[in-house]
N, C-alpha and C. Protein backbone atom coordinates (compact mmCIF):
# COMPACT_ATOMS: atom_id res chain seq x y z
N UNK A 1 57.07 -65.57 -199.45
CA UNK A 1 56.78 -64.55 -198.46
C UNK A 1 57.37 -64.96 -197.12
N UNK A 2 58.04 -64.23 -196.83
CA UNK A 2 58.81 -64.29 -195.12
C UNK A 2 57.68 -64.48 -194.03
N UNK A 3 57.91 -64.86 -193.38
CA UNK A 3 57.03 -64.69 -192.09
C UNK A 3 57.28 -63.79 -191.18
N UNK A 4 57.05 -62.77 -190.39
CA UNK A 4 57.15 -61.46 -190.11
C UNK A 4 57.13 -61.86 -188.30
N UNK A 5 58.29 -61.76 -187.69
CA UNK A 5 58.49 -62.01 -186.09
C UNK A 5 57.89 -61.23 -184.97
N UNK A 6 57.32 -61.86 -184.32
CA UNK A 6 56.71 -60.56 -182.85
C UNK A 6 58.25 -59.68 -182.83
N UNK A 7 57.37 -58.21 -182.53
CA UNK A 7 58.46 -57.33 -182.48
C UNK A 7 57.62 -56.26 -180.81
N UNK A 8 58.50 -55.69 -180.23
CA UNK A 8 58.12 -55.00 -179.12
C UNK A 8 58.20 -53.53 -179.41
N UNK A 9 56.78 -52.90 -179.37
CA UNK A 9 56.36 -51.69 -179.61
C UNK A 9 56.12 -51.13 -178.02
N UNK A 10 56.60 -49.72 -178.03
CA UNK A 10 56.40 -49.05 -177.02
C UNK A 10 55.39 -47.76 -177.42
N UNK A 11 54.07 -47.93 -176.80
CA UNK A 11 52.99 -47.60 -177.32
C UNK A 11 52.86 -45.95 -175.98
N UNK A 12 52.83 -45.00 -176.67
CA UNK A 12 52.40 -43.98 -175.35
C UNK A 12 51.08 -43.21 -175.83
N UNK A 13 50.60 -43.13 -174.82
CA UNK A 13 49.28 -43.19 -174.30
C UNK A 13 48.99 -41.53 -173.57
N UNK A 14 48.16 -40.99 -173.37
CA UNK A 14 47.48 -39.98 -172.60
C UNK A 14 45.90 -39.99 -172.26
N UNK A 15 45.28 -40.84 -171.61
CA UNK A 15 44.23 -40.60 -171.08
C UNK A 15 43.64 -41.39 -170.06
N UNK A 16 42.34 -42.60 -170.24
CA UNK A 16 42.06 -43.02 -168.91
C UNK A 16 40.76 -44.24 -169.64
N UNK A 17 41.04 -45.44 -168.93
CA UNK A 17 40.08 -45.99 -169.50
C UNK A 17 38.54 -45.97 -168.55
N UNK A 18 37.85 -46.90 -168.37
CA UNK A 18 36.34 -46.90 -167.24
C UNK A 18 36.86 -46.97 -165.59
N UNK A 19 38.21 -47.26 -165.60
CA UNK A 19 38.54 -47.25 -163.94
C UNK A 19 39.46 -45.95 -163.62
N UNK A 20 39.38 -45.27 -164.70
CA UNK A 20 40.49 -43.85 -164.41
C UNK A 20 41.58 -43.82 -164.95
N UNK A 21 42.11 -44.88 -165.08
CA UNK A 21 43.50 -45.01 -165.14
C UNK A 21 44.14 -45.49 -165.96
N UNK A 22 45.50 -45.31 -166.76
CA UNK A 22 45.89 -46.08 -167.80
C UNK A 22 47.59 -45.48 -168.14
N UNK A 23 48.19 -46.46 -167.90
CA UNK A 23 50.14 -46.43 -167.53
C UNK A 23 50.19 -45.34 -169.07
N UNK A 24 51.32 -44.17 -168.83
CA UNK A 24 51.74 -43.72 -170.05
C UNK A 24 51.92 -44.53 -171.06
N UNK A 25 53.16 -45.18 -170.84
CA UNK A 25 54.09 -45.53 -171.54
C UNK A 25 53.86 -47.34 -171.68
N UNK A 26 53.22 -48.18 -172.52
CA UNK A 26 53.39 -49.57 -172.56
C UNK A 26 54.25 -50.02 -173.25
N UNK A 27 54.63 -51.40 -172.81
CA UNK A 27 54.79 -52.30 -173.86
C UNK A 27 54.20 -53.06 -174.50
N UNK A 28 53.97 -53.35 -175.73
CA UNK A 28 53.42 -54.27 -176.70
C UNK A 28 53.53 -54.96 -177.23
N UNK A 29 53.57 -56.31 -177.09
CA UNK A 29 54.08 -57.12 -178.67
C UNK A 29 53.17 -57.42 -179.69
N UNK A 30 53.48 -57.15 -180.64
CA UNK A 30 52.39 -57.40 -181.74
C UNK A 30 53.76 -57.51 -183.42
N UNK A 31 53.19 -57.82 -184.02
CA UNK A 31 53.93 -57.88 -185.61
C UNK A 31 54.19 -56.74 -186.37
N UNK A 32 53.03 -55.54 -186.01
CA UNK A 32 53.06 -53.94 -186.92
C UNK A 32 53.33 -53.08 -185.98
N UNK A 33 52.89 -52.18 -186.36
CA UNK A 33 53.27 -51.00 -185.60
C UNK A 33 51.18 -50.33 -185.22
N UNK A 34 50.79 -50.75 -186.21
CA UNK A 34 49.38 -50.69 -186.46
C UNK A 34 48.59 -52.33 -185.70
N UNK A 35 49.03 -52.72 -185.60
CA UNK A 35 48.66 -54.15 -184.40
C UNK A 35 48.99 -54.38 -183.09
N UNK A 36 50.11 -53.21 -183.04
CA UNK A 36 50.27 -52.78 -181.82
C UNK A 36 49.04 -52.07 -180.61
N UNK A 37 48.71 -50.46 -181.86
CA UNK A 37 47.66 -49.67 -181.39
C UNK A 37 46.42 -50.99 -180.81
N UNK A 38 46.36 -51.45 -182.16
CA UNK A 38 44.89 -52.30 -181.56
C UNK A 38 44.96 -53.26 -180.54
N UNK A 39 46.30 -54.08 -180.20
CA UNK A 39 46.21 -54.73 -178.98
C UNK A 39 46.01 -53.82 -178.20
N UNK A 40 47.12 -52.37 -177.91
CA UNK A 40 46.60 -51.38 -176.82
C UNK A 40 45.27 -51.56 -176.27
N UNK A 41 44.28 -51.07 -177.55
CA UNK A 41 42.74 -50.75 -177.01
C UNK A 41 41.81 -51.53 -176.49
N UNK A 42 42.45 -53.11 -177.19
CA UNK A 42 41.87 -54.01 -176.91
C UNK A 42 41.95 -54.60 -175.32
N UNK A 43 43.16 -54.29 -175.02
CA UNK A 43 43.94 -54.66 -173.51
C UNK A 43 43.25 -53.74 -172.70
N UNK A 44 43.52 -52.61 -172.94
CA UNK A 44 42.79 -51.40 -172.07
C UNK A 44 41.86 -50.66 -172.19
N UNK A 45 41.22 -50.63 -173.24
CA UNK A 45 39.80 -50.28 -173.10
C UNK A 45 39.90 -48.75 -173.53
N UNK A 46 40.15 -48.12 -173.70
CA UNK A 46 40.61 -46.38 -173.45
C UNK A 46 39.35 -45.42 -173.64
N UNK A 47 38.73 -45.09 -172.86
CA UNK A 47 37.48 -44.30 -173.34
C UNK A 47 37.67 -42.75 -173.77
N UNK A 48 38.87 -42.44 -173.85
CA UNK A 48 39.25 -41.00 -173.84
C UNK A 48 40.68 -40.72 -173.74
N UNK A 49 41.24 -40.36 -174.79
CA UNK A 49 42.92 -39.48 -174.67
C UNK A 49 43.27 -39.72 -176.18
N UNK A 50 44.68 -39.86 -176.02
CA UNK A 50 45.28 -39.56 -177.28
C UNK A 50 46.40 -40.52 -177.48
N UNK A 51 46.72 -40.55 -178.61
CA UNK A 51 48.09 -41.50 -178.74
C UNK A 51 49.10 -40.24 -178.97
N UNK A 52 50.13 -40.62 -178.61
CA UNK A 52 51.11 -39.46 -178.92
C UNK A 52 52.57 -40.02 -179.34
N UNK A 53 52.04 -39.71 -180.66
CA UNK A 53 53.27 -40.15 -181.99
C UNK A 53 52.80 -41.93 -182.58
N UNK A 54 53.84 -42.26 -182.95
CA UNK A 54 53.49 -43.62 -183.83
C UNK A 54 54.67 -44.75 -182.90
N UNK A 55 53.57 -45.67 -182.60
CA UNK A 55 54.15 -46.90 -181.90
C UNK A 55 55.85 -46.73 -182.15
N UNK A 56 56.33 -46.86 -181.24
CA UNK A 56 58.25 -46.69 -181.34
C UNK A 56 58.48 -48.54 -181.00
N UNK A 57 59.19 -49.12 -182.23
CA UNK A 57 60.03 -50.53 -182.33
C UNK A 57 60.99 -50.22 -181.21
N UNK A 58 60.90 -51.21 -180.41
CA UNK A 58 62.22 -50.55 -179.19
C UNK A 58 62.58 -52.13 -178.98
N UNK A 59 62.45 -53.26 -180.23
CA UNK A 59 62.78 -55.02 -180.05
C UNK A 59 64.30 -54.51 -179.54
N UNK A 60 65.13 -54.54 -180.51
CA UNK A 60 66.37 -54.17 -180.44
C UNK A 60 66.98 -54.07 -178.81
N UNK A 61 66.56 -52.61 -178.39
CA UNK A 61 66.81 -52.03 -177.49
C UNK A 61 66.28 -53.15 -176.12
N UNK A 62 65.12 -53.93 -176.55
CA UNK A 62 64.95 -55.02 -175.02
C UNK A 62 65.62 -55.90 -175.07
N UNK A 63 66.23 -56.67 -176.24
CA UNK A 63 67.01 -57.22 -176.46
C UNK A 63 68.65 -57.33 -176.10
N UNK A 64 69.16 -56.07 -175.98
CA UNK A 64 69.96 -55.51 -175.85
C UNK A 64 69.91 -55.76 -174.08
N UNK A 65 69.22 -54.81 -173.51
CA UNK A 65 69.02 -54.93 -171.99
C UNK A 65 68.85 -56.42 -171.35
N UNK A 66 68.41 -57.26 -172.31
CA UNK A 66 67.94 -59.21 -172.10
C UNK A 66 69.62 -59.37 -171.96
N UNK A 67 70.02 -59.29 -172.57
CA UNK A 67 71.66 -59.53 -173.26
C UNK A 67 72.40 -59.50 -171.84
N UNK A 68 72.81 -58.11 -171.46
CA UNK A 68 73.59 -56.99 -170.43
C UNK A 68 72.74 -57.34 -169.36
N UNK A 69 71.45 -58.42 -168.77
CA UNK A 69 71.30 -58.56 -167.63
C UNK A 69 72.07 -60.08 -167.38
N UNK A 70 71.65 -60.91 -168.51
CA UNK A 70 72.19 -62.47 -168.57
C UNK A 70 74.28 -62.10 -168.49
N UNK A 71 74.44 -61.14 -169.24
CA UNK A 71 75.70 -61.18 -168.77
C UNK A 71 76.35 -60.66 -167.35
N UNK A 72 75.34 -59.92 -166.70
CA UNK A 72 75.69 -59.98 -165.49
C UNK A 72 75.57 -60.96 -164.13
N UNK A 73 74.32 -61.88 -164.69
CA UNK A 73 74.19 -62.39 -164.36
C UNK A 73 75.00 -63.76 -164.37
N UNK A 74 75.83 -64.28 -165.09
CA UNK A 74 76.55 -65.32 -164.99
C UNK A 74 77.80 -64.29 -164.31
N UNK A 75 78.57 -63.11 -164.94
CA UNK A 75 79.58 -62.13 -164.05
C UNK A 75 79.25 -62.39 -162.39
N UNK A 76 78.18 -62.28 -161.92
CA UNK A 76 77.72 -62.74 -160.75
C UNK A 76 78.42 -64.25 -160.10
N UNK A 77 77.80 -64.90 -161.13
CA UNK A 77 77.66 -67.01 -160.85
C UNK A 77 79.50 -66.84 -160.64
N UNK A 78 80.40 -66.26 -161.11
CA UNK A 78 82.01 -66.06 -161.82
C UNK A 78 82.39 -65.75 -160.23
N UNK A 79 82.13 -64.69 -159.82
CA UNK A 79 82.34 -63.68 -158.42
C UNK A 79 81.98 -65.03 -157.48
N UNK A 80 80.88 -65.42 -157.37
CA UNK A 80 79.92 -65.85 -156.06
C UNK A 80 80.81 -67.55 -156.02
């Protein structure tokens, strides 16, 4: 059996936890897509709203942006 890597879920949200408030759109790391939700609730508490759609895998895509900042960032160190 493989061992299964933290992966980054982008979890969206609609409602409000005991202080009012609660960001649309998070990020998450967790292993599922279903371990995601539950860190959510666990992190924030949510007394009321909705999830809207199923945790979106977006590892790739931060990965990608990790990548294209480190390469600008030495493009920088090159210039300076």
């Amino acid at each position: 059996m493989q061992a299964q890597a933290m992966r980054v879920y982008q979890i969206t949200f609609l409602g409000r936890n005991a202080e009012g408030k609660l960001p649309m759109f998070t990020r998450i790391c967790a292993m599922t897509g279903k371990g995601a939700v539950r860190a959510f609730t666990e992190r924030y508490q949510p007394v009321s709203g909705w999830f809207l759609g199923d945790p979106e895998d977006i590892s790739d895509k931060v990965n990608r942006e990790a990548e294209d900042t480190d390469g600008q960032h030495a493009d920088m160190k090159k210039a300076g």
